[in-house]
PDB file of N, CA and C in Angstrom:
ATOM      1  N   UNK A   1     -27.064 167.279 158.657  1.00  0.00           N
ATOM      2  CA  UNK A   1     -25.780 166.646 158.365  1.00  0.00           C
ATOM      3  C   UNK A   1     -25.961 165.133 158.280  1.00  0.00           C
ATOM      4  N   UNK A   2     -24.393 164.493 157.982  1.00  0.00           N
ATOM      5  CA  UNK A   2     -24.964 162.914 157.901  1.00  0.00           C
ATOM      6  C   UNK A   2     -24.470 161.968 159.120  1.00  0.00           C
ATOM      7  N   UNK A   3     -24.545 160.972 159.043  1.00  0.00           N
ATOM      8  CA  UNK A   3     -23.854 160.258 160.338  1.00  0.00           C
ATOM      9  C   UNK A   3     -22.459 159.863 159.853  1.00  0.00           C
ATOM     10  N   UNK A   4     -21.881 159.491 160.780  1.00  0.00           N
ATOM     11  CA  UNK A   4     -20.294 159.402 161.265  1.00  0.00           C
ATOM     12  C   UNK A   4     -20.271 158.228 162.032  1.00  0.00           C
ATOM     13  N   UNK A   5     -20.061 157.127 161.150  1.00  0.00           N
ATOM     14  CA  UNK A   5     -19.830 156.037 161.950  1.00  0.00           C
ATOM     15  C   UNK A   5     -18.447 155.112 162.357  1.00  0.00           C
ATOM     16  N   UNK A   6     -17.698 154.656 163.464  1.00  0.00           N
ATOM     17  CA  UNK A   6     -16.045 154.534 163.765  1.00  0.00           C
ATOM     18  C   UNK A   6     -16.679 153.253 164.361  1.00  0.00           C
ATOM     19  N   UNK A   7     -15.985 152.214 163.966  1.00  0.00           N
ATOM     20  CA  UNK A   7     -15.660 150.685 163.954  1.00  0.00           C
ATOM     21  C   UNK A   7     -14.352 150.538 164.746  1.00  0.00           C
ATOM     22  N   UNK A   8     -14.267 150.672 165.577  1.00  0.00           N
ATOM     23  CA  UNK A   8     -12.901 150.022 166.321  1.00  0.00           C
ATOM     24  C   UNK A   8     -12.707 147.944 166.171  1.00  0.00           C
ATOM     25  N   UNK A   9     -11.367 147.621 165.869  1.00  0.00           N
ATOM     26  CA  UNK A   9     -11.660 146.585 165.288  1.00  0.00           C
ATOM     27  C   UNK A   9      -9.765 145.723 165.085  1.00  0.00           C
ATOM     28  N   UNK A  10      -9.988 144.462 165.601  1.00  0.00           N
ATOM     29  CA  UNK A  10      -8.499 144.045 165.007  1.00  0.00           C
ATOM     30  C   UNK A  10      -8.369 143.039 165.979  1.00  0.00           C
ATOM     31  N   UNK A  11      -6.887 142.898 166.379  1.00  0.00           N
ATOM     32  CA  UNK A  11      -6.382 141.953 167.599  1.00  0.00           C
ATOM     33  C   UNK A  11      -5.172 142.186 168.195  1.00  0.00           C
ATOM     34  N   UNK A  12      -4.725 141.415 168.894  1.00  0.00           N
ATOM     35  CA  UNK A  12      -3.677 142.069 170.155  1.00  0.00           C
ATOM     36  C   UNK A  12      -2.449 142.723 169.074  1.00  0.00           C
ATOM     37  N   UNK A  13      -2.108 144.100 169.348  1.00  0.00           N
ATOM     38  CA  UNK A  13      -1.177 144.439 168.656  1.00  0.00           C
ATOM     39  C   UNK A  13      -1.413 145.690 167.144  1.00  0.00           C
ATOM     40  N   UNK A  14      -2.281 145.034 166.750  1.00  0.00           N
ATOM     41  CA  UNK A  14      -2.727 145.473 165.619  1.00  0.00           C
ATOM     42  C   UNK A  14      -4.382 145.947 165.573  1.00  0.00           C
ATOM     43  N   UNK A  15      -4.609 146.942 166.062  1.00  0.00           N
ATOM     44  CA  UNK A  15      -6.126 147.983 166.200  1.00  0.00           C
ATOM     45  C   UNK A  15      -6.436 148.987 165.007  1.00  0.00           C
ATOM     46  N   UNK A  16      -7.389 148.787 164.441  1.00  0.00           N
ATOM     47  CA  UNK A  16      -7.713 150.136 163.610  1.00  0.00           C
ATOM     48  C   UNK A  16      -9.240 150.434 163.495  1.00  0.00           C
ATOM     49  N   UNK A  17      -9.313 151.805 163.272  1.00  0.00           N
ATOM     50  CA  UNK A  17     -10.690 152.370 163.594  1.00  0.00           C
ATOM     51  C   UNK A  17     -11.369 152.738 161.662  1.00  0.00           C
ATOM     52  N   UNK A  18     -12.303 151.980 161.661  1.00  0.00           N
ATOM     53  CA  UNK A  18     -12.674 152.394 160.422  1.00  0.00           C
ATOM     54  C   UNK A  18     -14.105 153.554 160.397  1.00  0.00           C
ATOM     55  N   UNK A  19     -14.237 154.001 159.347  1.00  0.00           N
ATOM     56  CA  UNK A  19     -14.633 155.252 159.040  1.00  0.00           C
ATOM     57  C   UNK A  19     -14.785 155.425 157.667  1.00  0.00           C
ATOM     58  N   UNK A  20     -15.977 155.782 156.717  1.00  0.00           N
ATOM     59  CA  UNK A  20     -16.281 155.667 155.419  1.00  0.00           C
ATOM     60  C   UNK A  20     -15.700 154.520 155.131  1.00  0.00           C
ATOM     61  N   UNK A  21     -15.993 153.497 155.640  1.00  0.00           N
ATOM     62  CA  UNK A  21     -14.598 152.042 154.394  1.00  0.00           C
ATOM     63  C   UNK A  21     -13.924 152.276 154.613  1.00  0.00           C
ATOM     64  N   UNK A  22     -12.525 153.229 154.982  1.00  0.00           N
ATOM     65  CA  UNK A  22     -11.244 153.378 155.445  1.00  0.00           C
ATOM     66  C   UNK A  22     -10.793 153.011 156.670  1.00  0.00           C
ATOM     67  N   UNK A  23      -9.813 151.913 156.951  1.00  0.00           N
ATOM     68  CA  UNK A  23      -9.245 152.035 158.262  1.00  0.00           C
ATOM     69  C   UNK A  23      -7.916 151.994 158.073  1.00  0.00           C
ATOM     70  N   UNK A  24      -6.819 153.333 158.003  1.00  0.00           N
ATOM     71  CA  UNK A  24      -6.201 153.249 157.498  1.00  0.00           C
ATOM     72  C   UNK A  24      -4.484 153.374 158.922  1.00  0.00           C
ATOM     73  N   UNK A  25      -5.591 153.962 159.451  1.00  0.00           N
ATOM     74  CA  UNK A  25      -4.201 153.845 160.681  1.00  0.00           C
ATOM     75  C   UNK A  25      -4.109 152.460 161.254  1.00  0.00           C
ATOM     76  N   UNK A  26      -2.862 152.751 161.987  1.00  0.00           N
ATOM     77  CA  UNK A  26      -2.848 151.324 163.174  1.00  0.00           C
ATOM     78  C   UNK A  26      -2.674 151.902 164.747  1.00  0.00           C
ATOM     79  N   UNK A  27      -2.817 151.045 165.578  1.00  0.00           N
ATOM     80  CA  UNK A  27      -2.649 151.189 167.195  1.00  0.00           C
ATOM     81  C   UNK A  27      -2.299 150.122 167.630  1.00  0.00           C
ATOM     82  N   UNK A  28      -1.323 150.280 168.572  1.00  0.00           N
ATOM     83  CA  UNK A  28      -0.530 149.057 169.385  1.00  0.00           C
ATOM     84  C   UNK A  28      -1.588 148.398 170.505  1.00  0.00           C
ATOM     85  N   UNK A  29      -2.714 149.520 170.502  1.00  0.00           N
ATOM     86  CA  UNK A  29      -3.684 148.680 171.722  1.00  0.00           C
ATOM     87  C   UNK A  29      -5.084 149.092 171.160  1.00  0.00           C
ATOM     88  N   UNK A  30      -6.080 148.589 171.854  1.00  0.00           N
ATOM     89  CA  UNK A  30      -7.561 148.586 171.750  1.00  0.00           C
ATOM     90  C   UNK A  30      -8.082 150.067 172.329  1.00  0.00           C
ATOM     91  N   UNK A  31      -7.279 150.379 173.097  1.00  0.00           N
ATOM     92  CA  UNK A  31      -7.367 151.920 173.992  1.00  0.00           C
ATOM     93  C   UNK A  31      -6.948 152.756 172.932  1.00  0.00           C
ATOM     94  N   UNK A  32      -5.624 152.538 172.423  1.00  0.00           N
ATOM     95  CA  UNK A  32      -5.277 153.996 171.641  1.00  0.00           C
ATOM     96  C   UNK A  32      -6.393 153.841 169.921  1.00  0.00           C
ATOM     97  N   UNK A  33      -6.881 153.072 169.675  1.00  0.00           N
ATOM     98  CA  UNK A  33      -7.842 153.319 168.584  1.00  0.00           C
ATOM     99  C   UNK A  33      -9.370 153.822 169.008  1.00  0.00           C
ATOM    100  N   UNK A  34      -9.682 153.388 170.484  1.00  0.00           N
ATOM    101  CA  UNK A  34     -10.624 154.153 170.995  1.00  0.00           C
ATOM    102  C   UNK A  34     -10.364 155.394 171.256  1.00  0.00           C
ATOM    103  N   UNK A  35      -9.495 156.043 171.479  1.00  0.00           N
ATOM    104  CA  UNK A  35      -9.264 157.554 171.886  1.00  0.00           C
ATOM    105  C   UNK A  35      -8.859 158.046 170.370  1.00  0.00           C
ATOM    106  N   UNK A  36      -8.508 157.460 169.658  1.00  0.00           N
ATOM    107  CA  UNK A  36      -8.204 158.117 167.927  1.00  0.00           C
ATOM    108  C   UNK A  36      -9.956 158.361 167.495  1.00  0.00           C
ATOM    109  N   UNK A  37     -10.464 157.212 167.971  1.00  0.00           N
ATOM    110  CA  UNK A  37     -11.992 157.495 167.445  1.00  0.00           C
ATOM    111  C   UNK A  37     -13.088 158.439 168.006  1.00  0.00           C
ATOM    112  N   UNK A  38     -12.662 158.444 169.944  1.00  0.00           N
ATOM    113  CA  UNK A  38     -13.500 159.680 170.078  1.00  0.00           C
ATOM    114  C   UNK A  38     -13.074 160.868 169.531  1.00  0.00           C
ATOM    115  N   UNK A  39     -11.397 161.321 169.453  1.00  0.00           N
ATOM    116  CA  UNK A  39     -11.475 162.565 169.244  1.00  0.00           C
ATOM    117  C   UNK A  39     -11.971 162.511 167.728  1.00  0.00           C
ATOM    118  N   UNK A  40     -12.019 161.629 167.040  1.00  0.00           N
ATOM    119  CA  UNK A  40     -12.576 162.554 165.594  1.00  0.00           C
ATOM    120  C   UNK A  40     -13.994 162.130 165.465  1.00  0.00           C
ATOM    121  N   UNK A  41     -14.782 161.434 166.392  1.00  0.00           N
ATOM    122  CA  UNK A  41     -16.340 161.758 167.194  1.00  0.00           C
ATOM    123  C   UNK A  41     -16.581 163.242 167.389  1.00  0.00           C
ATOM    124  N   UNK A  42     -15.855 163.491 167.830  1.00  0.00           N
ATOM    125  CA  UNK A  42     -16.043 164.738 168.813  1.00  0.00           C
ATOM    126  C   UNK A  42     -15.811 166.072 167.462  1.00  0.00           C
ATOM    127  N   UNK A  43     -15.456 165.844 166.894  1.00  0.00           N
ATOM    128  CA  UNK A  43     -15.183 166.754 165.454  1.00  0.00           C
ATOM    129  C   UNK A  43     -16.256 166.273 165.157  1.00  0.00           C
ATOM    130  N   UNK A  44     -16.503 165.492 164.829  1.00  0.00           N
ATOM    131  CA  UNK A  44     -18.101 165.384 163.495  1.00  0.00           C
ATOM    132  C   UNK A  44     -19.392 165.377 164.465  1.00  0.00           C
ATOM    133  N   UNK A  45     -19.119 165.481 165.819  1.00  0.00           N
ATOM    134  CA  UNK A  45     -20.534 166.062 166.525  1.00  0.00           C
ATOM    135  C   UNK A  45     -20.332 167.473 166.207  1.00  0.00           C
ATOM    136  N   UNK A  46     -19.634 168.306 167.125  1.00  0.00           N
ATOM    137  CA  UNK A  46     -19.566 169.978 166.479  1.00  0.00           C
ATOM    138  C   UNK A  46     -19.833 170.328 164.982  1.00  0.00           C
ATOM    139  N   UNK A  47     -19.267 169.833 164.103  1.00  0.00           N
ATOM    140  CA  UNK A  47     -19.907 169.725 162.729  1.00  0.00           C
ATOM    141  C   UNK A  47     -21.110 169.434 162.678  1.00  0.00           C
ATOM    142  N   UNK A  48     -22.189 169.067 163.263  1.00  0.00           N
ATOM    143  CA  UNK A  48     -23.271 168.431 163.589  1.00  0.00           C
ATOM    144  C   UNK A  48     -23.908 167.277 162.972  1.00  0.00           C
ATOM    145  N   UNK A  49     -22.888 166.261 163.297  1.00  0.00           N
ATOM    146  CA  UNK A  49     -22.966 164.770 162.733  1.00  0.00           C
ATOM    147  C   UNK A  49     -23.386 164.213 163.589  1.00  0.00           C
ATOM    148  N   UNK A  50     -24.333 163.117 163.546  1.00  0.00           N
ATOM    149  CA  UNK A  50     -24.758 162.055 164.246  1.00  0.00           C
ATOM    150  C   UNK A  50     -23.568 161.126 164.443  1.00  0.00           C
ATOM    151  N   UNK A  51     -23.332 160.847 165.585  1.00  0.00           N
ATOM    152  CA  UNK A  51     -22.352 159.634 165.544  1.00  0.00           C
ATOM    153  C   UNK A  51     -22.560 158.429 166.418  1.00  0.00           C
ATOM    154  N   UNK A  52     -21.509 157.282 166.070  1.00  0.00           N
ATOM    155  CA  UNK A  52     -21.808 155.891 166.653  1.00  0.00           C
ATOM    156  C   UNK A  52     -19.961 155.688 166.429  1.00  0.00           C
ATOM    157  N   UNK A  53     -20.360 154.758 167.416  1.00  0.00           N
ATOM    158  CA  UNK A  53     -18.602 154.901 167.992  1.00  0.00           C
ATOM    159  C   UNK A  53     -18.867 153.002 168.439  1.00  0.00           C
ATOM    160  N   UNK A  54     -18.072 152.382 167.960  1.00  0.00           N
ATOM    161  CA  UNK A  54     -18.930 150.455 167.919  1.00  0.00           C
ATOM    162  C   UNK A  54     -17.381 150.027 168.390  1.00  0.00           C
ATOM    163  N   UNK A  55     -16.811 149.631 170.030  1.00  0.00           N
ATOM    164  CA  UNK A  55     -15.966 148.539 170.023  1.00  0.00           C
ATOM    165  C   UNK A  55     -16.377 147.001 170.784  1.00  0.00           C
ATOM    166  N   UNK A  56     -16.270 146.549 169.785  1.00  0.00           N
ATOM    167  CA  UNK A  56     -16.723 144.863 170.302  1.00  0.00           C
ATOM    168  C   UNK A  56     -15.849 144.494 171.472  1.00  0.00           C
ATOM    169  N   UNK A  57     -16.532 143.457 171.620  1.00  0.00           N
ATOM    170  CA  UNK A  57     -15.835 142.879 172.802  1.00  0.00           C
ATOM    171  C   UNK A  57     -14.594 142.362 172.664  1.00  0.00           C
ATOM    172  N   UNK A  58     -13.710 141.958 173.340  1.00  0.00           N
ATOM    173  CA  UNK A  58     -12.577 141.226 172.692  1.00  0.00           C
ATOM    174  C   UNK A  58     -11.782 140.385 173.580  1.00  0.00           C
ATOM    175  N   UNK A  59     -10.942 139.371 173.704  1.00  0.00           N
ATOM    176  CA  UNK A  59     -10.204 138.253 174.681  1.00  0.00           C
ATOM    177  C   UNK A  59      -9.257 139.378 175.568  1.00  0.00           C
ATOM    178  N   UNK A  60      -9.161 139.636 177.142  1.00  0.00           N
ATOM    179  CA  UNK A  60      -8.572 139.902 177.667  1.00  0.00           C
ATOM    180  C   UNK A  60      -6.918 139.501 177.654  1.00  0.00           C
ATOM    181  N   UNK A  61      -6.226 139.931 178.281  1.00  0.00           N
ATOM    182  CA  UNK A  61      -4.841 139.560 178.549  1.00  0.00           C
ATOM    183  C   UNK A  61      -4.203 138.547 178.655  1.00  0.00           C
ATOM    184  N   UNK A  62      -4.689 137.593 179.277  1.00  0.00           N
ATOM    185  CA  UNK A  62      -4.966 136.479 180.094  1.00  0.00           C
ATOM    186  C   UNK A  62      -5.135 135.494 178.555  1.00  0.00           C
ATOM    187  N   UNK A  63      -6.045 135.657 177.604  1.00  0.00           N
ATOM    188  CA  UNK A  63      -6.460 134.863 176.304  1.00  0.00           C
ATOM    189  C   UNK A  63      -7.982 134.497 176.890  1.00  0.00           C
ATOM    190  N   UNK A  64      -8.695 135.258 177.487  1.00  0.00           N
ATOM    191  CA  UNK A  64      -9.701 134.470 178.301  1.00  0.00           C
ATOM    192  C   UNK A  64     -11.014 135.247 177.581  1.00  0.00           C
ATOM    193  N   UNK A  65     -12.069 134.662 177.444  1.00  0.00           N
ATOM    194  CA  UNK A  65     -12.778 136.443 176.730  1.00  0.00           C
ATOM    195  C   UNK A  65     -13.064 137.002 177.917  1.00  0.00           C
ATOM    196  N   UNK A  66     -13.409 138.255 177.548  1.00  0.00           N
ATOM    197  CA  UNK A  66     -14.188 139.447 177.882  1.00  0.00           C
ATOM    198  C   UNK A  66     -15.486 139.310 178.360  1.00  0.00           C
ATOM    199  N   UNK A  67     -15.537 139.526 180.059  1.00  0.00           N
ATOM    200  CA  UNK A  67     -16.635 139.305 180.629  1.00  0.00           C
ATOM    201  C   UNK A  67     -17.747 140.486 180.498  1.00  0.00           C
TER     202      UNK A  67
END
């Protein structure tokens, strides 16, 4: 099979997980585009896809970065 790669990606408010060039949804947080991305991880492993799942670091709450 081929690989399956999910880009989590954006800023406060506005999150989306890309996938083939598409990132077509949105998420109000950095959490709910990580859990949109494992579960469709978790589909293209059983399919038997290699996968990579990439969220960068990003400025905490505060505006401070990410230790």
């Amino acid at each position: 099979m081929g690989i399956a790669k999910y880009e989590i990606f954006g800023t406060e408010g506005t999150w989306r997980v890309r996938h083939d060039g598409n990132a077509e949804n949105e998420y109000a947080t950095k959490e709910a585009a990580f859990e949109a991305a494992i579960a469709a991880a978790s589909l293209a492993l059983r399919q038997g896809h290699d996968v990579t799942v990439t969220a960068l670091s990003s400025e905490t709450t505060t505006g401070a970065p990410a230790k």
